[in-house]
PDB file of N, CA and C in Angstrom:
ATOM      1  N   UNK A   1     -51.699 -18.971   2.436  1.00  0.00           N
ATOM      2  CA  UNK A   1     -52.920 -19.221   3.189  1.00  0.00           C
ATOM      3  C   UNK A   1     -52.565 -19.951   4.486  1.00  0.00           C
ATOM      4  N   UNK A   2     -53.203 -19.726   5.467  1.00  0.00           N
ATOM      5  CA  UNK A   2     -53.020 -20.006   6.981  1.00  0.00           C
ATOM      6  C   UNK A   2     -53.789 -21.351   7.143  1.00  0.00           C
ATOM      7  N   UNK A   3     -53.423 -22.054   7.754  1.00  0.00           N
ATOM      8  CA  UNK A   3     -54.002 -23.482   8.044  1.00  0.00           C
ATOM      9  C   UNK A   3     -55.514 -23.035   8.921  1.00  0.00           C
ATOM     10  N   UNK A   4     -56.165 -24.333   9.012  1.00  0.00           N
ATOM     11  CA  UNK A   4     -57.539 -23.910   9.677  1.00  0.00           C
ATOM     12  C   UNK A   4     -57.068 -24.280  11.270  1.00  0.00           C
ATOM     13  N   UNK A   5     -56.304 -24.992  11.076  1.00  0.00           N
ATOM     14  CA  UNK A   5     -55.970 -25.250  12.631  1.00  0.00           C
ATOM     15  C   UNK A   5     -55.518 -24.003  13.258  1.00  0.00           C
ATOM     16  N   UNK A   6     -54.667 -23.162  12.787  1.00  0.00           N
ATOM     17  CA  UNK A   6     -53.704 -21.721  13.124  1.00  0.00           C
ATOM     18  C   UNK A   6     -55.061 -21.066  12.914  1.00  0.00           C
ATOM     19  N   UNK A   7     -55.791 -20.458  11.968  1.00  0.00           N
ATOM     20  CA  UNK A   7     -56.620 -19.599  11.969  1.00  0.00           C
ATOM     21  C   UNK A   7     -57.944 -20.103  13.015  1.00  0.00           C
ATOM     22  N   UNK A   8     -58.652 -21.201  13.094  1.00  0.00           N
ATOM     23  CA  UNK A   8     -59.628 -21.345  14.136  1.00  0.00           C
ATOM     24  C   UNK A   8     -59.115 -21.418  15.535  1.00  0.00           C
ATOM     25  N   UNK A   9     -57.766 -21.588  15.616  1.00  0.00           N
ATOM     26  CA  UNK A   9     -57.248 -21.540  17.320  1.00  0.00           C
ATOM     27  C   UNK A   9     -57.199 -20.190  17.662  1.00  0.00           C
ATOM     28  N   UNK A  10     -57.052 -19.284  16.550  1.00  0.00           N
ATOM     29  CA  UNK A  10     -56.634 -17.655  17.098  1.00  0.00           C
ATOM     30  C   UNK A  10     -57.858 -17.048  17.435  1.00  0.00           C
ATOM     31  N   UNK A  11     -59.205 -17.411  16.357  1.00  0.00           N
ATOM     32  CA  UNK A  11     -60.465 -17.544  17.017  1.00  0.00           C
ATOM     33  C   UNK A  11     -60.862 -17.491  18.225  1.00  0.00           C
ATOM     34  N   UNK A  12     -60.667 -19.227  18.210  1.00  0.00           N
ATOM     35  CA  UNK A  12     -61.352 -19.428  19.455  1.00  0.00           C
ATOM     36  C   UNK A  12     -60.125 -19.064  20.871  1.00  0.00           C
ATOM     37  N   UNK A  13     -59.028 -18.730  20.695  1.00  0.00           N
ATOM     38  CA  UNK A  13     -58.242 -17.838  21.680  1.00  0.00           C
ATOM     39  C   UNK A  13     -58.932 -16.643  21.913  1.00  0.00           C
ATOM     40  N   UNK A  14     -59.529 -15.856  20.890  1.00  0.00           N
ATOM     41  CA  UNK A  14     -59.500 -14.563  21.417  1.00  0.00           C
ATOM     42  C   UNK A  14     -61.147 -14.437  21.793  1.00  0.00           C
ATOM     43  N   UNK A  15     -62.042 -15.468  21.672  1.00  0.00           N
ATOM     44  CA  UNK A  15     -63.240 -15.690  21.629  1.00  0.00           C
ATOM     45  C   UNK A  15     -63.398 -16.011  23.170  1.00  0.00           C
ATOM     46  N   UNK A  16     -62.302 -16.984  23.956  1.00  0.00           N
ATOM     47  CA  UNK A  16     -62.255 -17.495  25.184  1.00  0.00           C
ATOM     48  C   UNK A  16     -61.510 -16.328  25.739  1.00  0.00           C
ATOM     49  N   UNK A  17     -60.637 -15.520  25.228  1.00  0.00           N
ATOM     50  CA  UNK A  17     -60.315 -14.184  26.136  1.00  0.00           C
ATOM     51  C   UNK A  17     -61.256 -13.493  26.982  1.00  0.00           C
ATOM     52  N   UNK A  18     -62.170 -13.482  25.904  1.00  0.00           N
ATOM     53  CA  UNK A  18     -63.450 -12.302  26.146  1.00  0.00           C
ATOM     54  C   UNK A  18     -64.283 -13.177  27.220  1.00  0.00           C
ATOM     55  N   UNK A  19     -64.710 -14.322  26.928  1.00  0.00           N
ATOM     56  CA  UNK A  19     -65.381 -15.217  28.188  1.00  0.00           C
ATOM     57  C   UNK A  19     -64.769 -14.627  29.329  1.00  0.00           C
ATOM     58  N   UNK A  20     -63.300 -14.820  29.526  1.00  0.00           N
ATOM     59  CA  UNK A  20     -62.628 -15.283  30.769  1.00  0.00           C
ATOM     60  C   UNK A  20     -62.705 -13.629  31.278  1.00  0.00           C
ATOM     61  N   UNK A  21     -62.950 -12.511  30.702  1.00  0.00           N
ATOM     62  CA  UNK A  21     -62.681 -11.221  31.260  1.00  0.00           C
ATOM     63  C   UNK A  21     -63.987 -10.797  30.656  1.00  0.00           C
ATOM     64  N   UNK A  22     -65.093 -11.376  30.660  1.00  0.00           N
ATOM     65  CA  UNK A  22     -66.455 -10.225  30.300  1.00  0.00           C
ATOM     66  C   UNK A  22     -65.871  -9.281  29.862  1.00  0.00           C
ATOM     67  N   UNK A  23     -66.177  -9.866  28.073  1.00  0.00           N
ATOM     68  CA  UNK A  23     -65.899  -8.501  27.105  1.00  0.00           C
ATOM     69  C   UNK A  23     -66.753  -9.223  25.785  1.00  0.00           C
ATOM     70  N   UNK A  24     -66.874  -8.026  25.289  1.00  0.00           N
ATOM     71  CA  UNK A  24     -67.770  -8.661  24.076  1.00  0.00           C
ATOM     72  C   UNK A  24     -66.996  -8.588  23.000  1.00  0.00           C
ATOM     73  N   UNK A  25     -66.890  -9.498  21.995  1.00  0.00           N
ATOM     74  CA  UNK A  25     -66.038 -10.034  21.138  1.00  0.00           C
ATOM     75  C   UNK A  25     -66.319  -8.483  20.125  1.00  0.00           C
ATOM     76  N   UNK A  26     -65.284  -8.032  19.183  1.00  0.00           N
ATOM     77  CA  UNK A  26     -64.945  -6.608  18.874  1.00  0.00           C
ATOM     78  C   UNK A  26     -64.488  -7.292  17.455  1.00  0.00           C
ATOM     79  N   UNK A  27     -65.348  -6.766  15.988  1.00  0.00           N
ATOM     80  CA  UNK A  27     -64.795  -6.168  15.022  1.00  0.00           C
ATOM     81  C   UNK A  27     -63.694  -6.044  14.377  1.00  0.00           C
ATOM     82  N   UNK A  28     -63.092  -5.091  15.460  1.00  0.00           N
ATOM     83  CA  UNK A  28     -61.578  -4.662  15.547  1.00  0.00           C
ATOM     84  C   UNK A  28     -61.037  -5.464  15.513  1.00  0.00           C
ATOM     85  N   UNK A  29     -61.069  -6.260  16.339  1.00  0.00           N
ATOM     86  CA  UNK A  29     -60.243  -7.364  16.749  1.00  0.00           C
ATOM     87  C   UNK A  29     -60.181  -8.970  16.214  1.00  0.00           C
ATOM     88  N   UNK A  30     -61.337  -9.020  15.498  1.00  0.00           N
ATOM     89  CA  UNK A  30     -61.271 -10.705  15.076  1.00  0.00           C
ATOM     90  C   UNK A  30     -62.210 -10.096  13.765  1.00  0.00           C
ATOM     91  N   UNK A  31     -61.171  -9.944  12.917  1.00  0.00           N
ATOM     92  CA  UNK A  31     -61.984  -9.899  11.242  1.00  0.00           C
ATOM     93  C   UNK A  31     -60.600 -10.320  10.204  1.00  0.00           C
ATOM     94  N   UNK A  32     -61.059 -10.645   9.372  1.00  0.00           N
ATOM     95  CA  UNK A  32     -60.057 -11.488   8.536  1.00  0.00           C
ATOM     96  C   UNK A  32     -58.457 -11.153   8.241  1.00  0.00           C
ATOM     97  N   UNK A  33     -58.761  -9.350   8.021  1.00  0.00           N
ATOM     98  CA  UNK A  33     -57.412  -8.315   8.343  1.00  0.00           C
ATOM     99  C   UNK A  33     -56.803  -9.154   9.445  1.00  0.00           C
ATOM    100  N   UNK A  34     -57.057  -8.735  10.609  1.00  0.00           N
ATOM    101  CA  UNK A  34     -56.417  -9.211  11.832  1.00  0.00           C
ATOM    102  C   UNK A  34     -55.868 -10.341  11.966  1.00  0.00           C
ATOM    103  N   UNK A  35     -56.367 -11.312  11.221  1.00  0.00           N
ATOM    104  CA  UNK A  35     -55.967 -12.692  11.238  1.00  0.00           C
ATOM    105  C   UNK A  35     -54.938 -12.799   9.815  1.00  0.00           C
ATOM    106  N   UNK A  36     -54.644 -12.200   8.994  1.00  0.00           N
ATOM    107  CA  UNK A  36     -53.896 -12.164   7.583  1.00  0.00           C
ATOM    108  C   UNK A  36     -54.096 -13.112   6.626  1.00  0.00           C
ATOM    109  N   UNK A  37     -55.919 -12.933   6.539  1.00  0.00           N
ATOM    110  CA  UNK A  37     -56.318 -14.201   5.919  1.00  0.00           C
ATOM    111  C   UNK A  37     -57.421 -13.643   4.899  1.00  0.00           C
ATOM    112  N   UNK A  38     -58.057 -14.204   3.736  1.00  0.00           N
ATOM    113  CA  UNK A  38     -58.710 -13.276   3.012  1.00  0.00           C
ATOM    114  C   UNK A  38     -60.187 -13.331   3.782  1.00  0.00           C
ATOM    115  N   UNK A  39     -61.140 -12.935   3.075  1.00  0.00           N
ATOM    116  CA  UNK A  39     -62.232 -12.614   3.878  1.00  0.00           C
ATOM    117  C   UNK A  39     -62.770 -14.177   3.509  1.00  0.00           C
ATOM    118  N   UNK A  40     -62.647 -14.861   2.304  1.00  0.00           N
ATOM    119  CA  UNK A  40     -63.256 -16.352   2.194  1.00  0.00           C
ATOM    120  C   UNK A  40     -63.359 -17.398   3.214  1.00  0.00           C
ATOM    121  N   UNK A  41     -61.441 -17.056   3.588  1.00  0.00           N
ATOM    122  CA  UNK A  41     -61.277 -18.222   4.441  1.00  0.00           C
ATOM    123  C   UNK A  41     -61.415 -17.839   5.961  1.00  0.00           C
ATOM    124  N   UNK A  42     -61.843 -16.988   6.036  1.00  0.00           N
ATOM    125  CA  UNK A  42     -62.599 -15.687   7.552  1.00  0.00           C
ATOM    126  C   UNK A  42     -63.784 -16.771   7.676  1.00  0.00           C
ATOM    127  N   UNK A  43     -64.608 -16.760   6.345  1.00  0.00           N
ATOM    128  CA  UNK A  43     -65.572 -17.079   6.680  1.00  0.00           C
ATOM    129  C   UNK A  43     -66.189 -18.496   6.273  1.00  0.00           C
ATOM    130  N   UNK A  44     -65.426 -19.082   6.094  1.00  0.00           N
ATOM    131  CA  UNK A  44     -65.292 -20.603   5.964  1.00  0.00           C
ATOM    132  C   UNK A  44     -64.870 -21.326   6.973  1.00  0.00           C
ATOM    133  N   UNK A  45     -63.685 -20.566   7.623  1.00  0.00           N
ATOM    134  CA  UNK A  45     -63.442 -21.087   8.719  1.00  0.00           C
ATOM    135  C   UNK A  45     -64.583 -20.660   9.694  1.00  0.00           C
ATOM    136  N   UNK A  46     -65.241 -19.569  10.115  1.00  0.00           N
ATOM    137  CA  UNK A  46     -66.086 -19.665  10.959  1.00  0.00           C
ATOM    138  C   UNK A  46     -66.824 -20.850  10.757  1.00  0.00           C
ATOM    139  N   UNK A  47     -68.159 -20.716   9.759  1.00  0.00           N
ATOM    140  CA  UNK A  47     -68.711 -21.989   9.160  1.00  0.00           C
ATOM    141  C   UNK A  47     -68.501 -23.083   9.723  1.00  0.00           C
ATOM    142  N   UNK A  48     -67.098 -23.544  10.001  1.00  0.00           N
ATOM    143  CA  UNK A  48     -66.818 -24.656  10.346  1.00  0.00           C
ATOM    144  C   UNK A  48     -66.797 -24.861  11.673  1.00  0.00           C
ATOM    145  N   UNK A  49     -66.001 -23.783  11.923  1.00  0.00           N
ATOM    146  CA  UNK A  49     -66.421 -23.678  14.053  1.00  0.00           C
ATOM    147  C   UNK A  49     -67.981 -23.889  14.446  1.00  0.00           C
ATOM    148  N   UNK A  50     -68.546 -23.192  13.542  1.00  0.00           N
ATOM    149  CA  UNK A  50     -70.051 -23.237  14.068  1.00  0.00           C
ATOM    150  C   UNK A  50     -70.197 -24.700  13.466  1.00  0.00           C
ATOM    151  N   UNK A  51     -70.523 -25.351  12.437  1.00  0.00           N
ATOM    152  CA  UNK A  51     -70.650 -26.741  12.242  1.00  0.00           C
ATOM    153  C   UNK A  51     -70.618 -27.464  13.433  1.00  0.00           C
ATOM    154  N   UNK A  52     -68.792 -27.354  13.938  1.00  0.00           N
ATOM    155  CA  UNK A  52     -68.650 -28.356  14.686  1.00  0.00           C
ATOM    156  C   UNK A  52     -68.645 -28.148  16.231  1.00  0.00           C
ATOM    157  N   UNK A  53     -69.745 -27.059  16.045  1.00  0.00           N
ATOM    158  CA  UNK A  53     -70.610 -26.638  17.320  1.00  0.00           C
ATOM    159  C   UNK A  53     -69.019 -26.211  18.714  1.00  0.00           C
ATOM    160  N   UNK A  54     -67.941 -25.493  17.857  1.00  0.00           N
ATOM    161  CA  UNK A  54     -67.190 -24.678  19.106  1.00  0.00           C
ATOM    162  C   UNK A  54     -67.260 -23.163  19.036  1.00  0.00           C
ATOM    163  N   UNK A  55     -67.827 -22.620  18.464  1.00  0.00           N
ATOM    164  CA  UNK A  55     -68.693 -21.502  18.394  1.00  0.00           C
ATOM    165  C   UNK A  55     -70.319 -21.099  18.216  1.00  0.00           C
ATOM    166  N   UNK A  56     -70.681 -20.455  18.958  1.00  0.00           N
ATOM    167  CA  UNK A  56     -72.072 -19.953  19.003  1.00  0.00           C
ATOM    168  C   UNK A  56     -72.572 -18.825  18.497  1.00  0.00           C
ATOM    169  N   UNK A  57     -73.288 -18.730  18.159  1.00  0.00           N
ATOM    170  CA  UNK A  57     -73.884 -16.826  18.244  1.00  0.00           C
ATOM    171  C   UNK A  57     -73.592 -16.497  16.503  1.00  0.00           C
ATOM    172  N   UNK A  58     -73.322 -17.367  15.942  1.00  0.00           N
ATOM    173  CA  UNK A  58     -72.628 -16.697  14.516  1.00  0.00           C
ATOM    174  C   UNK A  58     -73.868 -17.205  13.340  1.00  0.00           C
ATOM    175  N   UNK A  59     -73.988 -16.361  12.755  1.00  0.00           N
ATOM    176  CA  UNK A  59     -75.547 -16.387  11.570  1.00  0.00           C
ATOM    177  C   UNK A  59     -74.617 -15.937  10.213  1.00  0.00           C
ATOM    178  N   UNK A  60     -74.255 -16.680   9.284  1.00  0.00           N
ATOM    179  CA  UNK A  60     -74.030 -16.807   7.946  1.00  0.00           C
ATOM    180  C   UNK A  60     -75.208 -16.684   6.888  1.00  0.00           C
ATOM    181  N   UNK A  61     -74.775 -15.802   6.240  1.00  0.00           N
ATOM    182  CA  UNK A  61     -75.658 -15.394   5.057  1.00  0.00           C
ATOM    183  C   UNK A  61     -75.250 -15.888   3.533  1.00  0.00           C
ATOM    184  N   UNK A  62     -75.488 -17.371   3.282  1.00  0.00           N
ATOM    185  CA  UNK A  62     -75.231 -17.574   2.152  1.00  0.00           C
ATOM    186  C   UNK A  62     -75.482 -17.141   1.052  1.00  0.00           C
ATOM    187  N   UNK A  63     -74.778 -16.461   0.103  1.00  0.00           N
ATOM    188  CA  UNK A  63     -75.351 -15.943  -1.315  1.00  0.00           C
ATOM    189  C   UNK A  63     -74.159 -16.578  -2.662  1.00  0.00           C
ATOM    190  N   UNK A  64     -74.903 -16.092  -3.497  1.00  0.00           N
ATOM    191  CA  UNK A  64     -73.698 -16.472  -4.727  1.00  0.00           C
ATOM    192  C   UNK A  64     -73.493 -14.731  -5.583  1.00  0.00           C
ATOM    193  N   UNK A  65     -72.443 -14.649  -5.768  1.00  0.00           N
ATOM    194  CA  UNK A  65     -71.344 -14.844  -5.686  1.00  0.00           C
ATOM    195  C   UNK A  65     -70.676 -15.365  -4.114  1.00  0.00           C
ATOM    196  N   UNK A  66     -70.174 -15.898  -3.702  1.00  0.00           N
ATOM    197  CA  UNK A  66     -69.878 -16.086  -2.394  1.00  0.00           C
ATOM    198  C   UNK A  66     -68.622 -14.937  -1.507  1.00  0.00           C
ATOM    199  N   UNK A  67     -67.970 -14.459  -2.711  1.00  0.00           N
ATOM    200  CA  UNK A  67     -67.458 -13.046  -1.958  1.00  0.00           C
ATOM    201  C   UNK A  67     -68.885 -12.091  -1.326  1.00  0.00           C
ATOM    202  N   UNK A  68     -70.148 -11.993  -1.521  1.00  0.00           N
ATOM    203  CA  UNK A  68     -71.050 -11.343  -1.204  1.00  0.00           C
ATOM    204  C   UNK A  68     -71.776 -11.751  -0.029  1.00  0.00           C
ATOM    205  N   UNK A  69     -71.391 -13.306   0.475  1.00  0.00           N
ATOM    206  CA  UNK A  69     -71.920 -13.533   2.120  1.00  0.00           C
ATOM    207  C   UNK A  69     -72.006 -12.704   2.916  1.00  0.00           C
ATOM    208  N   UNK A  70     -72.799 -12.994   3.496  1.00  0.00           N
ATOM    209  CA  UNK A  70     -72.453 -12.227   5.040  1.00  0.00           C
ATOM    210  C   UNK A  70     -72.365 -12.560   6.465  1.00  0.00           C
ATOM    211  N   UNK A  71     -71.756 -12.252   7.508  1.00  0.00           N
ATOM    212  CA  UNK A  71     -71.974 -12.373   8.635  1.00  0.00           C
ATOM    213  C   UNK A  71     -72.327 -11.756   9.743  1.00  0.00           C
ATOM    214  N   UNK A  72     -72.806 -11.682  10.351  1.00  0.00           N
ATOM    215  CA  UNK A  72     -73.333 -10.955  11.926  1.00  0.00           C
ATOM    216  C   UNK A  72     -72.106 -10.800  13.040  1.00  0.00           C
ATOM    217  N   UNK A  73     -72.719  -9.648  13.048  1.00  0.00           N
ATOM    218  CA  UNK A  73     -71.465  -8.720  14.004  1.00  0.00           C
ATOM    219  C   UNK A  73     -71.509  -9.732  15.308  1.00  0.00           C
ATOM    220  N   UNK A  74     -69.406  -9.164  15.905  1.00  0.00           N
ATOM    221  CA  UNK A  74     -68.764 -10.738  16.307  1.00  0.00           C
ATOM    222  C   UNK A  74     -69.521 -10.591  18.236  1.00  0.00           C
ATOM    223  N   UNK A  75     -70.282  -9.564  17.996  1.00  0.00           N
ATOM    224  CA  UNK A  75     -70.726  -9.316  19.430  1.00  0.00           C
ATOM    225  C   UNK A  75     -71.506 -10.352  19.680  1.00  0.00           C
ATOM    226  N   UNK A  76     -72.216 -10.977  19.273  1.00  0.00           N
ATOM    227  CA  UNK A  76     -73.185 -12.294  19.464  1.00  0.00           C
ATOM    228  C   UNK A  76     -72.754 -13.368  19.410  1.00  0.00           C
ATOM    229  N   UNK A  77     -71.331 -13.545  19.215  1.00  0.00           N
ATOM    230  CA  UNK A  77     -70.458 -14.975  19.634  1.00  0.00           C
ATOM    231  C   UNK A  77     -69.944 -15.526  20.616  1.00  0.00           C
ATOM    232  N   UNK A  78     -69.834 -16.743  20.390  1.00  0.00           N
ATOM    233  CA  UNK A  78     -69.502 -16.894  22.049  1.00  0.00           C
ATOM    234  C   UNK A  78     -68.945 -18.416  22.031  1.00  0.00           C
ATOM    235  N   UNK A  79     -67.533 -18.564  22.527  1.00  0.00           N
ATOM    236  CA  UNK A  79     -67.012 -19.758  22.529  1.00  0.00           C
ATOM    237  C   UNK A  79     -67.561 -20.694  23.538  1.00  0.00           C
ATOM    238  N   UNK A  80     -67.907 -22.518  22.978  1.00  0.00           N
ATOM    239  CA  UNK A  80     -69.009 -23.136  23.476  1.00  0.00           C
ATOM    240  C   UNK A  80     -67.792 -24.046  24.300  1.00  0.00           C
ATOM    241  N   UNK A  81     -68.326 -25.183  25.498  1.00  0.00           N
ATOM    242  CA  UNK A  81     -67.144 -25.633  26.162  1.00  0.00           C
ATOM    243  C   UNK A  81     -67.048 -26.971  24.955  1.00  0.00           C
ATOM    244  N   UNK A  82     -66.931 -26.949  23.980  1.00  0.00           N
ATOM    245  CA  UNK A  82     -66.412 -27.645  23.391  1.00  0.00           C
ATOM    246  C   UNK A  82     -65.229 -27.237  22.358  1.00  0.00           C
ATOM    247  N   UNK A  83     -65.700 -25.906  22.253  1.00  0.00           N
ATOM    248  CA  UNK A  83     -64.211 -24.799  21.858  1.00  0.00           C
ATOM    249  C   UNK A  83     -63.130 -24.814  23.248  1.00  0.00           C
ATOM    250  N   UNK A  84     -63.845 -24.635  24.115  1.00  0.00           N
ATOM    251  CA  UNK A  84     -62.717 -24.428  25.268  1.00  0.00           C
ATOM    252  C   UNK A  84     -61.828 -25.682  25.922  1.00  0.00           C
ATOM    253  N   UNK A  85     -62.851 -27.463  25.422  1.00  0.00           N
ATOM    254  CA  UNK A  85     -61.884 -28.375  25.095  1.00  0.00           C
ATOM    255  C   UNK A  85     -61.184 -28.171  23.998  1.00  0.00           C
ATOM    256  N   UNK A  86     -61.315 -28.112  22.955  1.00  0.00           N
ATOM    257  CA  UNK A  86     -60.869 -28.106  21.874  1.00  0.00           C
ATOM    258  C   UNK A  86     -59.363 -27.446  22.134  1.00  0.00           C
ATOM    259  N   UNK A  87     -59.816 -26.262  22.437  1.00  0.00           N
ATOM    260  CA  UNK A  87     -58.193 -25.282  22.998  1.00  0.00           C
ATOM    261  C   UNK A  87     -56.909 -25.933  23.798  1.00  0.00           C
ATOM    262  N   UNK A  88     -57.782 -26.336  25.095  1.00  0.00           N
ATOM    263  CA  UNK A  88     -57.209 -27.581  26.216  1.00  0.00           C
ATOM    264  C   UNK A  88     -56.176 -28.455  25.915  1.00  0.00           C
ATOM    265  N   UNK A  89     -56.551 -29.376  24.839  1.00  0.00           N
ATOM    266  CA  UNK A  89     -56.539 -30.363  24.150  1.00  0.00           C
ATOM    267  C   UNK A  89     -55.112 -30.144  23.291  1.00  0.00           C
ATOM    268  N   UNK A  90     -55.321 -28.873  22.311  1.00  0.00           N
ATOM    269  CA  UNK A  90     -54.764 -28.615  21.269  1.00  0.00           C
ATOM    270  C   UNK A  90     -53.588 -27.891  22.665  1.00  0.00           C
ATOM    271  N   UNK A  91     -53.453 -27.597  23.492  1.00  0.00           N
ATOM    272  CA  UNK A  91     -52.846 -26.615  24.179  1.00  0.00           C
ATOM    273  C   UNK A  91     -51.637 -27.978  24.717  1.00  0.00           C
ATOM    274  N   UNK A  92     -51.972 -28.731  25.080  1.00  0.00           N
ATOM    275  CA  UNK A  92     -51.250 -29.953  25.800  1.00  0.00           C
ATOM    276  C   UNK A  92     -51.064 -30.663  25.194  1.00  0.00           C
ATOM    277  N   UNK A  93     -51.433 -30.837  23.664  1.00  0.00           N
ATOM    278  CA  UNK A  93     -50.851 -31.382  22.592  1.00  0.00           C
ATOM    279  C   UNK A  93     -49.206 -31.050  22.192  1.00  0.00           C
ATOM    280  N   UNK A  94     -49.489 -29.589  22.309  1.00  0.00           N
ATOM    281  CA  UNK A  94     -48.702 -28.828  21.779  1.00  0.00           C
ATOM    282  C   UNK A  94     -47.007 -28.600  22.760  1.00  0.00           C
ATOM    283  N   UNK A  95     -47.472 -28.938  24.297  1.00  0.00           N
ATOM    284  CA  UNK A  95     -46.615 -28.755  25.282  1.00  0.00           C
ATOM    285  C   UNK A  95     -45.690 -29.994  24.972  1.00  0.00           C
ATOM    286  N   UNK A  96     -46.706 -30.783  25.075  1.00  0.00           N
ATOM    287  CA  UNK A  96     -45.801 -32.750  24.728  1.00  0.00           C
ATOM    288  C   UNK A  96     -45.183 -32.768  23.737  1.00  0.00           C
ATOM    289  N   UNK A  97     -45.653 -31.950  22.575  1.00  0.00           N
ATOM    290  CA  UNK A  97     -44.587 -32.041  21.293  1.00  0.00           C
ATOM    291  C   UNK A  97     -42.975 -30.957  21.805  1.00  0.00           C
ATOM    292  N   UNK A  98     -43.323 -30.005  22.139  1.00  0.00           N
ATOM    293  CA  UNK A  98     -42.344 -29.363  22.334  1.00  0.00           C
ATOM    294  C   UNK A  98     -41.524 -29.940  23.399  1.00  0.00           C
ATOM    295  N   UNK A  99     -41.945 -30.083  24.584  1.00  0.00           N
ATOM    296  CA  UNK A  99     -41.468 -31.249  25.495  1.00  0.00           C
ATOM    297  C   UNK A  99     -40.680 -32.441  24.809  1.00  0.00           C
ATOM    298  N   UNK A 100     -40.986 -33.205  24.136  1.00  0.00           N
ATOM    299  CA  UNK A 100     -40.347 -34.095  23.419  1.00  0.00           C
ATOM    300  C   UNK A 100     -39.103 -33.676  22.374  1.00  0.00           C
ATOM    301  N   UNK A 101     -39.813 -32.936  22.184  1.00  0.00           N
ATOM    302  CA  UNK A 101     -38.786 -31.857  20.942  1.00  0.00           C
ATOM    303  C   UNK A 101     -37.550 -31.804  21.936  1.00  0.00           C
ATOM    304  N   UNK A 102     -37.537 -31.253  22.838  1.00  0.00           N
ATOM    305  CA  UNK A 102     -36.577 -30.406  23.855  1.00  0.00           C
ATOM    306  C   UNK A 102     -35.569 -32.006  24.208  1.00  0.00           C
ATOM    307  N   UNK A 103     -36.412 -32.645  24.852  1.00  0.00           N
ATOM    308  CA  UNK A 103     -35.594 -33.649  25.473  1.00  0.00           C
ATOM    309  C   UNK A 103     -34.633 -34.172  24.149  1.00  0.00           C
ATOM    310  N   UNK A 104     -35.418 -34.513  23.025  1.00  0.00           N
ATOM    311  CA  UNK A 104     -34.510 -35.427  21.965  1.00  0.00           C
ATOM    312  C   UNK A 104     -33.066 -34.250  21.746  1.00  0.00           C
ATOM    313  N   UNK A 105     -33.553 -33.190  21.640  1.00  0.00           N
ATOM    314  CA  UNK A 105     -32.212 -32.383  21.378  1.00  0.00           C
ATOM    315  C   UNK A 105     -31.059 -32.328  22.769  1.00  0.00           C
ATOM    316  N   UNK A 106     -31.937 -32.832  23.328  1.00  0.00           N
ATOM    317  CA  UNK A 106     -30.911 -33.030  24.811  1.00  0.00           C
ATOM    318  C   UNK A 106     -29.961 -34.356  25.035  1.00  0.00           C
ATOM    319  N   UNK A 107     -30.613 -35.168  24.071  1.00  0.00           N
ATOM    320  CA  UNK A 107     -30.669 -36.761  24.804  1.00  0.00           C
ATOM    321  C   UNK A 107     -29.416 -37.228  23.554  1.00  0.00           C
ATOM    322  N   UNK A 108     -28.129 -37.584  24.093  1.00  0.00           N
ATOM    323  CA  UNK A 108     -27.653 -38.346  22.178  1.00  0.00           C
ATOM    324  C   UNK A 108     -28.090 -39.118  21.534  1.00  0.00           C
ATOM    325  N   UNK A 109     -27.430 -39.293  20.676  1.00  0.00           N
ATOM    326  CA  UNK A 109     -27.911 -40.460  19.601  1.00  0.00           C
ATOM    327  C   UNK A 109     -27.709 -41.150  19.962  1.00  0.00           C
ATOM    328  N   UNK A 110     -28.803 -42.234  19.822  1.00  0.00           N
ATOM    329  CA  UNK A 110     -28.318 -43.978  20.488  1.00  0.00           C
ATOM    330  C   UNK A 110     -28.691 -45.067  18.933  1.00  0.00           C
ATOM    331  N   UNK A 111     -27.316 -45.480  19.092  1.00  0.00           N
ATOM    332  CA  UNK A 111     -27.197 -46.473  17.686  1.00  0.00           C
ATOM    333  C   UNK A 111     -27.932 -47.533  18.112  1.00  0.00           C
TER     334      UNK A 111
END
């Protein structure tokens, strides 16, 4: 199973694609297949994007059994600028670690 951090960043990556080039978010392209994740955690993790208000447009259909939810087609979504901090954030997080990474393998050991 894929972390929520890895699976909601690929999200909201391909969610802010479509912003940045007027396109409407595609099926094809962002459904649980695509991501190599089962359909639960597809839609749990959405759930949670929408919770924490970095996605929009998304209508969950709670039922029980909960394999039987549903969701609304990904054309009505839409990454909010708190997804697009969120990305930012996580994006320059990610530079400084590797950045740091790089230098220590550069730098010797100091006793």
């Amino acid at each position: 199973m894929a972390s929520y951090a890895k699976v909601a960043t690929k999200i909201l990556k391909y969610l802010n694609d479509c912003y940045e080039n007027g396109l409407e978010p595609s099926i094809d392209s962002l459904n649980a297949n695509m991501l190599g994740i089962s359909d639960r955690q597809f839609y749990q993790t959405l759930k949670m994007l929408k919770d924490d208000g970095y996605v929009k447009g998304i209508e969950l259909l709670d039922v029980i059994p909960p394999e039987m939810s549903q969701i609304n087609h990904p054309r009505s979504w839409y990454i909010t600028s708190t997804g697009i901090q969120y990305l930012e954030e996580n994006s320059l997080i990610r530079k400084a670690y590797n950045t740091l990474k790089e230098a220590k393998d550069w730098l010797p050991l100091i006793r």
